[in-house]
Protein backbone atom coordinates (compact mmCIF):
# COMPACT_ATOMS: atom_id res chain seq x y z
CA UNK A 1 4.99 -33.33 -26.65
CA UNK A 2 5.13 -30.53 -24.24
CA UNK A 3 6.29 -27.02 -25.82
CA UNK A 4 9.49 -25.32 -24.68
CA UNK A 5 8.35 -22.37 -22.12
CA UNK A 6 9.24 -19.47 -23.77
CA UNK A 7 10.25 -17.09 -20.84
CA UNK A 8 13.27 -17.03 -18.58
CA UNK A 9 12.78 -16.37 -15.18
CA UNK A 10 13.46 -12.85 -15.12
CA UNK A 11 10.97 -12.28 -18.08
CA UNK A 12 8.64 -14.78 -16.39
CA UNK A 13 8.42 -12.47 -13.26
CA UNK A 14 7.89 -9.48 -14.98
CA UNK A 15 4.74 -11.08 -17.47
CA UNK A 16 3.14 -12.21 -14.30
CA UNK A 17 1.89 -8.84 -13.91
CA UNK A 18 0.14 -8.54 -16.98
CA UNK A 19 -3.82 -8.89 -17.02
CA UNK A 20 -4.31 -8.77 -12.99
CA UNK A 21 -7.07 -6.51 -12.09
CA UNK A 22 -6.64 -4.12 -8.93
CA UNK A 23 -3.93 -6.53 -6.69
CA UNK A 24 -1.12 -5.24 -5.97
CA UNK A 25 1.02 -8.27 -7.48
CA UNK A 26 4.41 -5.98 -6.88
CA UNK A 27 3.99 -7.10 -3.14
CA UNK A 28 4.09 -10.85 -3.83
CA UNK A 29 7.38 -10.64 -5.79
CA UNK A 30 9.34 -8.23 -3.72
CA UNK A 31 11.18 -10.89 -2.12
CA UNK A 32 12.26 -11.84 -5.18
CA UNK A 33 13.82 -8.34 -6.25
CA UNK A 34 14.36 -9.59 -9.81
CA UNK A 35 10.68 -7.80 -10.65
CA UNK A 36 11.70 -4.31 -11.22
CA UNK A 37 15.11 -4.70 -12.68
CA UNK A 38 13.90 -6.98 -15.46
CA UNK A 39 12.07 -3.56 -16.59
CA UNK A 40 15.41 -0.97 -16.02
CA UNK A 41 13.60 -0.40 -12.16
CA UNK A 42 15.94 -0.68 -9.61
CA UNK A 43 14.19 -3.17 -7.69
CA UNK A 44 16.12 -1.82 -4.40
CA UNK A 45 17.17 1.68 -3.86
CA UNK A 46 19.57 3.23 -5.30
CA UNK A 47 21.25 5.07 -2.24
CA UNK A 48 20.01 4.94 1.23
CA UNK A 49 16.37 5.88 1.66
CA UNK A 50 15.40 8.87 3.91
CA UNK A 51 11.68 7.58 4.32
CA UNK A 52 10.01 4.02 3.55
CA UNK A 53 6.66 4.85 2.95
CA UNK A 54 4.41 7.96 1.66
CA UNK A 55 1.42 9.16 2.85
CA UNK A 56 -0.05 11.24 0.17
CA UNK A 57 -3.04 13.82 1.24
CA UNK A 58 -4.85 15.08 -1.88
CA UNK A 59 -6.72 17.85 -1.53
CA UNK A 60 -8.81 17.13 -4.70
CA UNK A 61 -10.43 20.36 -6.41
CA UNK A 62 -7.28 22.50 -5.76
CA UNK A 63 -7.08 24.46 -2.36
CA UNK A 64 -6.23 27.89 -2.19
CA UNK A 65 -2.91 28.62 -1.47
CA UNK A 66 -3.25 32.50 -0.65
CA UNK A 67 -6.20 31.15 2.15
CA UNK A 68 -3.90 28.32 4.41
CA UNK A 69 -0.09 28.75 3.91
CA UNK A 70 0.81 32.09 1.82
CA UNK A 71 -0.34 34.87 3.82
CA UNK A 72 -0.76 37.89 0.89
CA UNK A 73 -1.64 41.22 2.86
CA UNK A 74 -1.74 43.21 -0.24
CA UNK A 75 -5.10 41.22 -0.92
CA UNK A 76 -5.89 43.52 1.92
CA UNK A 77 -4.86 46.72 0.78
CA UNK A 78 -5.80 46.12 -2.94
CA UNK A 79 -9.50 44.77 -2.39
CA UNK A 80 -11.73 45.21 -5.02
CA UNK A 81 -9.28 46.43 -7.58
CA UNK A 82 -8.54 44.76 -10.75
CA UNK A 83 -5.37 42.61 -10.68
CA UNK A 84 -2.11 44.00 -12.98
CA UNK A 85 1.12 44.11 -12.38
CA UNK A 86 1.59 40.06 -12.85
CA UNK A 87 1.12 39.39 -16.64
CA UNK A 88 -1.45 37.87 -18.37
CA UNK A 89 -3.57 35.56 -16.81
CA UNK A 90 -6.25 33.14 -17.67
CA UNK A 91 -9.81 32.13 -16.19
CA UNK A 92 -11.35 28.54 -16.51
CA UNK A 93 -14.87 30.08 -16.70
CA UNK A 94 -16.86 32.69 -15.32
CA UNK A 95 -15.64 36.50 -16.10
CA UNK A 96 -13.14 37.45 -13.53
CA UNK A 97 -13.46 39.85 -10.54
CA UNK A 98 -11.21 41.94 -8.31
CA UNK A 99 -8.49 40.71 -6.08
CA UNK A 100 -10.29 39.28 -3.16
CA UNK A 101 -8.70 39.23 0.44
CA UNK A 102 -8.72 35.80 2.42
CA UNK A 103 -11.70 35.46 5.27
CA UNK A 104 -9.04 33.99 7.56
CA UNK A 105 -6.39 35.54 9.33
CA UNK A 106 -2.62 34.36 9.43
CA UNK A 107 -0.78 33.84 12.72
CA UNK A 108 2.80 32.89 13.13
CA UNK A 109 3.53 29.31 14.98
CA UNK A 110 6.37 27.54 16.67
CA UNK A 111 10.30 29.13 16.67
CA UNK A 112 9.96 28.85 12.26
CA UNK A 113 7.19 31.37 12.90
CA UNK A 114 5.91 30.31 9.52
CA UNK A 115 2.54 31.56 9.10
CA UNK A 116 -1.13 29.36 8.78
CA UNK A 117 -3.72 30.50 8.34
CA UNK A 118 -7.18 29.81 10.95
CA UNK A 119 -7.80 26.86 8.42
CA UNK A 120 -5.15 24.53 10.04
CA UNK A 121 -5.00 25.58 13.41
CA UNK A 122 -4.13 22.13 14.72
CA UNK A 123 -1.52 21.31 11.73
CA UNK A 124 -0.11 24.46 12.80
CA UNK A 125 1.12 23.20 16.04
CA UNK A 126 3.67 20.98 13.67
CA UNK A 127 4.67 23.52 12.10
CA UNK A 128 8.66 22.90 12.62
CA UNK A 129 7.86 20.03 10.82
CA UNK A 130 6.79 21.38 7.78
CA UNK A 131 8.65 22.34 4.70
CA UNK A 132 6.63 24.18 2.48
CA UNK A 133 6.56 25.16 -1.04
CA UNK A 134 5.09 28.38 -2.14
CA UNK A 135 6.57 28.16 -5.66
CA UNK A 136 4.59 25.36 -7.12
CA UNK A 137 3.53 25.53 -10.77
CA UNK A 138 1.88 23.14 -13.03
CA UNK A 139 1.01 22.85 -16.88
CA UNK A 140 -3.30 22.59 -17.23
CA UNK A 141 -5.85 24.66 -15.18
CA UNK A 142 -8.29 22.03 -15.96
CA UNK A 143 -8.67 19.30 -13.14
CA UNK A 144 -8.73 16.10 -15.57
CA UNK A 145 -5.16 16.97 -16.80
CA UNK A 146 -3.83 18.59 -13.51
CA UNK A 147 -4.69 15.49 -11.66
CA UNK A 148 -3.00 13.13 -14.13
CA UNK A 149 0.04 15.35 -13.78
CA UNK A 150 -0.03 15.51 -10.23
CA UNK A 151 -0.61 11.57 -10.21
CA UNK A 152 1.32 10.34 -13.07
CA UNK A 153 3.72 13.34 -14.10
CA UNK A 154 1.98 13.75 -17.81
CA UNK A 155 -1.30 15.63 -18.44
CA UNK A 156 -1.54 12.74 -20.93
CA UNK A 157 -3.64 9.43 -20.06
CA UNK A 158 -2.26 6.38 -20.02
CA UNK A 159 1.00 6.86 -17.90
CA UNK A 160 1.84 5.20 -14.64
CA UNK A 161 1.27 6.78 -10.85
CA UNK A 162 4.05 7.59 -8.69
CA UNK A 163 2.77 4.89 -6.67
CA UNK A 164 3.21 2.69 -9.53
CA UNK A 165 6.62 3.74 -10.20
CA UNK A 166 7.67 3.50 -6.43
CA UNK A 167 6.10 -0.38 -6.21
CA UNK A 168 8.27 -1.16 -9.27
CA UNK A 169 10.93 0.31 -8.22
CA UNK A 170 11.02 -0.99 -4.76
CA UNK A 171 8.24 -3.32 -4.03
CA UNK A 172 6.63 -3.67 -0.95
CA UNK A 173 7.81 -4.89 2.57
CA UNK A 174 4.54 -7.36 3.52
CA UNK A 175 4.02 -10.11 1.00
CA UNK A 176 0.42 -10.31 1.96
CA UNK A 177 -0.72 -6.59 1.48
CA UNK A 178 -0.38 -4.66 -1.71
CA UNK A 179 2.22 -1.94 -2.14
CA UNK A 180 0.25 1.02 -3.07
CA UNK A 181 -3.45 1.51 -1.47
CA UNK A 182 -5.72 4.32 -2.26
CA UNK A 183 -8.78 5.46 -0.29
CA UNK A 184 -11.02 8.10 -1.79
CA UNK A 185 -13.36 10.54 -0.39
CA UNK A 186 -17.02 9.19 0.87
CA UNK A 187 -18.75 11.57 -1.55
CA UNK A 188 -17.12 10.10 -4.65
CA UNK A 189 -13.94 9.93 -6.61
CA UNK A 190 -11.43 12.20 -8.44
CA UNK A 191 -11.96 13.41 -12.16
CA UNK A 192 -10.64 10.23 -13.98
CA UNK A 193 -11.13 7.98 -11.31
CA UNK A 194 -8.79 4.42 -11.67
CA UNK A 195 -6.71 6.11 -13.99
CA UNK A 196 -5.47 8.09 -11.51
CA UNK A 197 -3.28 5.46 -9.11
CA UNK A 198 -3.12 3.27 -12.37
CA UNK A 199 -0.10 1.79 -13.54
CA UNK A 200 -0.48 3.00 -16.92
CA UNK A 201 1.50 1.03 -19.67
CA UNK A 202 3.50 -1.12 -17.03
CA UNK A 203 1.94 -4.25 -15.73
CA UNK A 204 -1.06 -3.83 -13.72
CA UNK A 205 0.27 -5.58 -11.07
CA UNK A 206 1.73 -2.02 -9.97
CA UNK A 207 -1.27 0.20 -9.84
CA UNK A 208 -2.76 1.06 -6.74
CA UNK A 209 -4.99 -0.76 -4.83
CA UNK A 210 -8.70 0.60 -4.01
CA UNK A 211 -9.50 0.35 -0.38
CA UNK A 212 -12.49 0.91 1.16
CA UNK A 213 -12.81 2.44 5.06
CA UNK A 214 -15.82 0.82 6.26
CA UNK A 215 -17.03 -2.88 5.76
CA UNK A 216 -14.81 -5.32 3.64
CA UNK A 217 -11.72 -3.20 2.79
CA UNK A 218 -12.29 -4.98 -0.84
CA UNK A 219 -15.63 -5.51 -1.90
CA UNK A 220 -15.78 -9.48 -2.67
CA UNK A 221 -12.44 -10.25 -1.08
CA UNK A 222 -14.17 -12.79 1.28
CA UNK A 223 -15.77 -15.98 0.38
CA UNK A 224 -19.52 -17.15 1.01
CA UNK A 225 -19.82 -17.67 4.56
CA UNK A 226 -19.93 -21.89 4.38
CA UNK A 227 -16.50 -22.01 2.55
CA UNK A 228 -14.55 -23.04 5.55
CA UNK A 229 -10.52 -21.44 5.69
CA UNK A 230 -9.38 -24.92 4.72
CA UNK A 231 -11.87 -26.02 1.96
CA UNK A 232 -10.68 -22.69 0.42
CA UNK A 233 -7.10 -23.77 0.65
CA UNK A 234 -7.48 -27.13 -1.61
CA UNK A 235 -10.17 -25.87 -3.94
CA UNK A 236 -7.53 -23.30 -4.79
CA UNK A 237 -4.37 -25.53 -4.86
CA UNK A 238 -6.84 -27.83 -6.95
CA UNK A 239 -7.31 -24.61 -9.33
CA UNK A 240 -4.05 -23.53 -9.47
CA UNK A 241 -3.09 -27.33 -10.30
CA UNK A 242 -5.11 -26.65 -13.85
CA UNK A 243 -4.04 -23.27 -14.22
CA UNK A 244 -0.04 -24.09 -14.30
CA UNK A 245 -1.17 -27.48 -16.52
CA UNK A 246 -2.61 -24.47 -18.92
CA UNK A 247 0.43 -21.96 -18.49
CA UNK A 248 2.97 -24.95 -19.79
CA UNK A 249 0.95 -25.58 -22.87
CA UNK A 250 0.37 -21.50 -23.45
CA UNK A 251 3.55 -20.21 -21.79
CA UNK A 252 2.77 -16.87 -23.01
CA UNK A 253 -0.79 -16.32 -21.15
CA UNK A 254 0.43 -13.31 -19.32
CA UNK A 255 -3.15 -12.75 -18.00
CA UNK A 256 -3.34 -16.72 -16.93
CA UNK A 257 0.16 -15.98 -15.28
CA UNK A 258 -1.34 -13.18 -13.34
CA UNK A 259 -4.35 -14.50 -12.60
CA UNK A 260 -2.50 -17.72 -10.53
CA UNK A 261 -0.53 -15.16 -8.30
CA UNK A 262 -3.76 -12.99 -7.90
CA UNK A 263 -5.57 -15.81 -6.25
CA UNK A 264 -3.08 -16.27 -3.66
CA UNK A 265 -2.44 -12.71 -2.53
CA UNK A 266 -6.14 -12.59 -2.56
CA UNK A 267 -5.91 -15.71 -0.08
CA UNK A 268 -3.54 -14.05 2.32
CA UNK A 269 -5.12 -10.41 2.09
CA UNK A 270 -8.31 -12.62 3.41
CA UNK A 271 -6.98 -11.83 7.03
CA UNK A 272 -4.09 -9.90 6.55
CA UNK A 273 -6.14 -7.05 4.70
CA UNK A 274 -9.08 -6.88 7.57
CA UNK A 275 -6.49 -6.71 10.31
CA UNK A 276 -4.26 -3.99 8.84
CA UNK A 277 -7.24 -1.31 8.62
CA UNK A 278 -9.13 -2.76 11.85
CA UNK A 279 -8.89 0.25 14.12
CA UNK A 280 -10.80 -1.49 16.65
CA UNK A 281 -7.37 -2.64 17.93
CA UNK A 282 -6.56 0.88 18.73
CA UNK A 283 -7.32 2.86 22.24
CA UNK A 284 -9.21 5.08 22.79
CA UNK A 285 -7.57 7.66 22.73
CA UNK A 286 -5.29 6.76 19.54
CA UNK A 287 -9.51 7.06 18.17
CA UNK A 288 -10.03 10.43 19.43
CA UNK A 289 -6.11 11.67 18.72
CA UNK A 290 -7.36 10.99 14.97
CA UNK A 291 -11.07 12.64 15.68
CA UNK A 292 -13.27 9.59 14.98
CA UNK A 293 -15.03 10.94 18.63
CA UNK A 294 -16.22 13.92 16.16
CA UNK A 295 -18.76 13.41 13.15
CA UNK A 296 -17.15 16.01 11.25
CA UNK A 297 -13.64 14.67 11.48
CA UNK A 298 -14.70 10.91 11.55
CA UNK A 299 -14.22 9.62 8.03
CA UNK A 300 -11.12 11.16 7.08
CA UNK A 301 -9.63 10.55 10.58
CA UNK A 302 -10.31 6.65 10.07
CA UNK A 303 -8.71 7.43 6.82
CA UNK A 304 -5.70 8.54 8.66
CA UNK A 305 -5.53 5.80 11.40
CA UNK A 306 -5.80 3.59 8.79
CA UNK A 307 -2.65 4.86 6.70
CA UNK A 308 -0.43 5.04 10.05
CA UNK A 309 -1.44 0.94 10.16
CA UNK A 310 -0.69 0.33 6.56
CA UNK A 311 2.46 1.90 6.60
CA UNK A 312 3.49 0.32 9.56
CA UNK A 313 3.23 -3.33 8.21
CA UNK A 314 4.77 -1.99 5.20
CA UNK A 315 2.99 -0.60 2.61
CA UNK A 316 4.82 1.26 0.35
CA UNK A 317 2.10 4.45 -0.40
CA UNK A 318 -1.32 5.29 1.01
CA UNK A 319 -3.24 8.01 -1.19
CA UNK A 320 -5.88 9.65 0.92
CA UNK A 321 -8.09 11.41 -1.51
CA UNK A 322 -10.18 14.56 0.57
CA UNK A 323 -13.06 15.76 -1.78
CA UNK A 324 -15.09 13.68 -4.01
CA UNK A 325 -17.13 14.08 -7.07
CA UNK A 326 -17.44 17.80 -8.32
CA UNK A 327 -17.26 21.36 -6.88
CA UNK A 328 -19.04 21.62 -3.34
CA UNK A 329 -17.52 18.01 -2.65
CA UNK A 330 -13.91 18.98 -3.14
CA UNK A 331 -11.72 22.14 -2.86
CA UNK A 332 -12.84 23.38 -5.89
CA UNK A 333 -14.64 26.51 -4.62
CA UNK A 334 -15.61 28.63 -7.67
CA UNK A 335 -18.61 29.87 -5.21
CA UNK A 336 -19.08 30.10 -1.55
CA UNK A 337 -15.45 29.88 -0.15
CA UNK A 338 -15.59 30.51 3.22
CA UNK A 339 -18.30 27.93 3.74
CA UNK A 340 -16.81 25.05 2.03
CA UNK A 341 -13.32 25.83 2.75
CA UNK A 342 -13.70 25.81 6.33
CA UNK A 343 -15.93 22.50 5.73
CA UNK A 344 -12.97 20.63 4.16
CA UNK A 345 -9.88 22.54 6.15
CA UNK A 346 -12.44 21.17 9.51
CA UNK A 347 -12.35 17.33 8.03
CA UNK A 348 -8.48 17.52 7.43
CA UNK A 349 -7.01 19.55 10.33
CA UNK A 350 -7.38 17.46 13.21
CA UNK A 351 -6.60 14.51 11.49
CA UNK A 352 -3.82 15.13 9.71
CA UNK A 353 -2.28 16.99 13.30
CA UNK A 354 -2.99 13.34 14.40
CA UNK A 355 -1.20 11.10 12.01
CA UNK A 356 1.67 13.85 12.74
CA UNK A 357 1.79 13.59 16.46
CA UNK A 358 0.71 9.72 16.73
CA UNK A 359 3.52 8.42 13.65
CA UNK A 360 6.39 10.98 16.09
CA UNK A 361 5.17 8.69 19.11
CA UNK A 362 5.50 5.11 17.53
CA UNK A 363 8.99 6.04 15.74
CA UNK A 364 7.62 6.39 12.60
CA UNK A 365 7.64 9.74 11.36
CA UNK A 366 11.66 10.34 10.43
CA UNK A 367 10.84 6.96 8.43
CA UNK A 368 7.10 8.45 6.45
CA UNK A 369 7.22 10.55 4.25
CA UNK A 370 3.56 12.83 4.52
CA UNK A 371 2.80 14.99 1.24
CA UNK A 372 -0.03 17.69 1.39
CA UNK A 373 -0.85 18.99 -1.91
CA UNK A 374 -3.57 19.43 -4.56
CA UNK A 375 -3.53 19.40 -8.18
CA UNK A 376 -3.15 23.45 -8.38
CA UNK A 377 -4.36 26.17 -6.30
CA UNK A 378 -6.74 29.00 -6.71
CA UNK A 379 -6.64 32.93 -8.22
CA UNK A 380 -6.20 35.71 -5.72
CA UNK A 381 -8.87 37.25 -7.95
CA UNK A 382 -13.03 36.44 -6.83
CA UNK A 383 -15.30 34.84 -8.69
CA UNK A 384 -19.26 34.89 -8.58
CA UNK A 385 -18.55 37.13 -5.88
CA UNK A 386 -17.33 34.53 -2.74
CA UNK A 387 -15.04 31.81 -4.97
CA UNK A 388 -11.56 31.95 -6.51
CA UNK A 389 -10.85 30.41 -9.82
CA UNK A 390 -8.16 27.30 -10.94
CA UNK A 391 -4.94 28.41 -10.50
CA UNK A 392 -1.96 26.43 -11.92
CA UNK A 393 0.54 29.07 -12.29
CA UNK A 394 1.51 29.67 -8.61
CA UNK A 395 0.19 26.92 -5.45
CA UNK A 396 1.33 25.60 -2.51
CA UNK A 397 2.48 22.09 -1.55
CA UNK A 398 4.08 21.04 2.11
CA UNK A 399 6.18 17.88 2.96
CA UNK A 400 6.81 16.47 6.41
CA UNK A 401 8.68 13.49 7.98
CA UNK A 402 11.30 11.55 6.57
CA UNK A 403 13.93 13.21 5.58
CA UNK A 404 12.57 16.81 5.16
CA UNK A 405 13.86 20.02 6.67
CA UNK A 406 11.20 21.21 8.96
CA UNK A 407 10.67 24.85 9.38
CA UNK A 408 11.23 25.71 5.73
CA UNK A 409 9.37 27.93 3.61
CA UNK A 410 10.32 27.38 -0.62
CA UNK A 411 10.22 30.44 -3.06
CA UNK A 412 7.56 32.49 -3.46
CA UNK A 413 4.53 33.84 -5.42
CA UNK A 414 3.98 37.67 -6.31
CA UNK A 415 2.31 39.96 -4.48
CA UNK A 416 -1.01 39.03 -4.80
CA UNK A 417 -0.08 35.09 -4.57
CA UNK A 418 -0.99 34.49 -8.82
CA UNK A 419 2.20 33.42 -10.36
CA UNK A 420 5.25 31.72 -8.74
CA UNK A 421 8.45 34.00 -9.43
CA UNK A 422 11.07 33.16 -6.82
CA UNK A 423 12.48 30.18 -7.00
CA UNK A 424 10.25 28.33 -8.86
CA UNK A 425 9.26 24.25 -8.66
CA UNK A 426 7.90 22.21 -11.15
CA UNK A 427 5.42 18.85 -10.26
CA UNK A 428 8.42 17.02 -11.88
CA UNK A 429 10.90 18.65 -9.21
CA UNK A 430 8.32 17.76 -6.73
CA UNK A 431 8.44 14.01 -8.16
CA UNK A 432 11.87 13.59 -8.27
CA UNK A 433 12.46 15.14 -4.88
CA UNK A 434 9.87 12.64 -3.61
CA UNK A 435 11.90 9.93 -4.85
CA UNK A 436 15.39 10.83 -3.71
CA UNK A 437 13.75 10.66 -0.49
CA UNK A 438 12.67 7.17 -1.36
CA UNK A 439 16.23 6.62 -2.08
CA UNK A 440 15.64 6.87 -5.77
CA UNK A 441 17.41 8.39 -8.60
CA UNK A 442 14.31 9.86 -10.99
CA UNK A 443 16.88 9.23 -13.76
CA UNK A 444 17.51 6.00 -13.32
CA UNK A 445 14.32 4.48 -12.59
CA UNK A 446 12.96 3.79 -16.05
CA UNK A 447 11.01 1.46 -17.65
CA UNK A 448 10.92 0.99 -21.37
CA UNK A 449 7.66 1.33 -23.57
CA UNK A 450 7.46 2.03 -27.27
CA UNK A 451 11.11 2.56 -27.69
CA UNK A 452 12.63 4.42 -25.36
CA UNK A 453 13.20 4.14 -21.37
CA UNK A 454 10.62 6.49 -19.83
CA UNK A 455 10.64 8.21 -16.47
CA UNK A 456 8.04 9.71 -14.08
CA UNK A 457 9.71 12.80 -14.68
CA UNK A 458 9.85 12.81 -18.73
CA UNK A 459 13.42 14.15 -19.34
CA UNK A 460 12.56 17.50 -16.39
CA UNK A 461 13.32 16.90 -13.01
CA UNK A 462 15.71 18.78 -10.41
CA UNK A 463 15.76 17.93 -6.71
CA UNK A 464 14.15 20.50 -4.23
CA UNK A 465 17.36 20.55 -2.40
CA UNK A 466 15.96 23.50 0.09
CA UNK A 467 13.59 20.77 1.67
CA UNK A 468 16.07 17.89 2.35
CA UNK A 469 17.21 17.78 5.64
């Protein structure tokens, strides 16, 4: 006697995701819509969107804020001496020094005349384009949490990424590609690592997908070279035969449920995966718009190129992680400043001026949304002499593209660039801001988990109304 399946549809759709291990299963379903509404997701949104896609450049480490985009001339005028006049403060290690002035001058760009610093001189040349926020504070000034509240919106583990609530929310436009795709840095990962683009407690069909810029965008995607296209094709069907003969007679096998979708967005990603990052296709001078003609600039601008292609066919977020592994790697500069600084601002600047300019010239900017942020900044104060200390208290984040109001400069740190005091944005504000632009209400996307209806945003959130065009 066969057993009764236990699941409707709607709650059929939403176990599928359970158990599947880094494939974006959202991206199969989204033509069905009934995925993220079965959870209290909206599963379209919720007003009309601004932008379609995100683009998310993480400055891992923390970059300083008082050394690109807040120009503070009383680091100038106050070198040396001891820092007062802002409140208490805190160190993450090492005994504090004197305010230290930035090694790079400031110039004014473009009829904003919002000033950059020598870091970015090629990002400067967008600068109309840019809406930045000098009033950014966040909760830990240690990177683990910082980065899962940057990510996530909780300095707690175990939550799910924006890009995880944005793929639930809204799913993806291409079926054969996941929603959310993350590429990290070439000298390692972030503090955390998966957790990071993870979808926390929701089904891990929604966490991000791992892509790598060289080779085989997913390592083992492809099968052994003498498994022809078609053999593939009917030794799966032939699987998937047994698998849904299993599912009827253990209808609650949420991992077996995943696992039979899995395989076949594995089958299409096959060639649709290769294709989408194969910037072969591209001229020559789309190549060298994005710097892969210069070593320095080369892996991050394939990084780059290959978010403008993802995006294109659909995808709802790219994460493009710049640092990896620990201090020198990243932006963390507790040392030596100037030298590694201008090492990671001289990866980034021509690259991300790229994107910029090449997205305006295929009509895709108004429609991509482009975050630049870390997950805090750094003290005006030195330490060991030539580095500046974790700073969560007052940082610097800058949006571009679809629907932001370029030109626009946010609140505003104190003197010295320490502590945000004029009009001051939390990561939640930034979250929920990112999501209106998605064309999502942050209170109404929810999804419920041990008895109550959570949000990226917790129960905080206010729009950044100052940025929206």
């Amino acid at each position: 006697m066969t057993p009764t399946v236990a699941y409707n549809r709607r709650d059929l759709l939403k176990a599928l995701g359970g158990g599947i291990a880094n494939l974006g299963l959202a991206s199969v379903l989204a033509g069905d819509r009934a995925l993220g509404a079965s959870g209290g997701g909206s599963a379209s949104p919720h007003f009309e969107p601004k932008a379609k896609s995100i683009i998310s450049i993480f400055c891992y480490g923390g970059p300083s804020q008082v050394d690109t985009f807040d120009p503070k001339p009383d680091l100038e005028k106050y070198a040396g001496k001891a820092m007062t006049g802002v409140g208490d403060f805190t160190v993450s290690q090492g005994n504090p020094g004197g305010l230290m002035p930035s090694p790079w001058k400031f110039k004014r760009y473009g009829e904003s005349g919002l000033p950059v610093s020598e870091l970015f001189p090629n990002v400067a040349r967008h600068v109309d384009d840019l809406a930045v926020i000098r009033s950014m504070y966040a909760v830990s000034n240690d990177h683990g949490p910082a980065l899962y509240q940057m990510n996530t919106g909780t300095v707690l583990a175990g939550h799910p990424s924006m890009g995880s609530w944005l793929t639930y929310g809204l799913g993806s436009e291409n079926e054969n590609l996941p929603g959310y795709i993350v590429f990290t840095d070439h000298r390692g990962g972030p503090i955390n690592g998966q957790p990071n683009w993870g979808a926390g407690f929701m089904p891990a069909a929604f966490q991000g997908t791992q892509f790598r810029s060289t080779g085989e965008p997913i390592v083992d995607l492809n099968p052994p070279k003498e498994m022809s296209r078609e053999r593939q094709r009917r030794w799966l069907d032939l699987l998937q035969k047994f698998n849904r003969e299993n599912l009827q007679r253990n209808p609650e096998d949420n991992e077996l449920s995943a696992r039979i979708q899995s395989y076949e967005l594995a089958y299409r990603m096959q060639i649709h995966a290769t294709e989408a990052i194969d910037i072969a296709k591209e001229s020559a001078a789309t190549r060298k718009l994005y710097g892969l003609d210069d070593e320095r600039t080369q892996y991050f601008g394939r990084q780059a190129l290959m978010a403008r292609r993802l995006v294109e066919r659909g995808v709802r977020m790219v994460q493009l992680y710049s640092g990896g592994g620990n201090h020198e790697p990243t932006w963390d500069q507790h040392w030596s400043l100037k030298y590694f600084h201008t090492m990671h601002a001289g990866e980034t600047d021509g690259p991300i001026a790229g994107l910029i300019a090449d997205l305006k010239q295929r009509g895709l900017f108004d429609e991509t949304l482009i975050v630049w942020h870390g997950e805090f900044g750094r003290m005006p104060i030195s330490q060991r002499l030539d580095g500046r200390d974790h700073n969560p208290d007052g940082f610097t984040v800058w949006l571009a593209g679809g629907g932001v109001k370029g030109g626009t400069v946010v609140g505003a740190t104190d003197r010295f660039g320490y502590r945000a005091v004029e009009n001051r944005k939390s990561v939640y504000d930034l979250h929920a801001t990112i999501l209106h632009l998605m064309g999502i209400d942050h209170e109404r996307l929810t999804y419920h988990h041990s008895g109550r209806d959570m949000r990226l945003t917790d129960v905080h959130g206010n729009l950044i109304r100052e940025v929206l065009a």
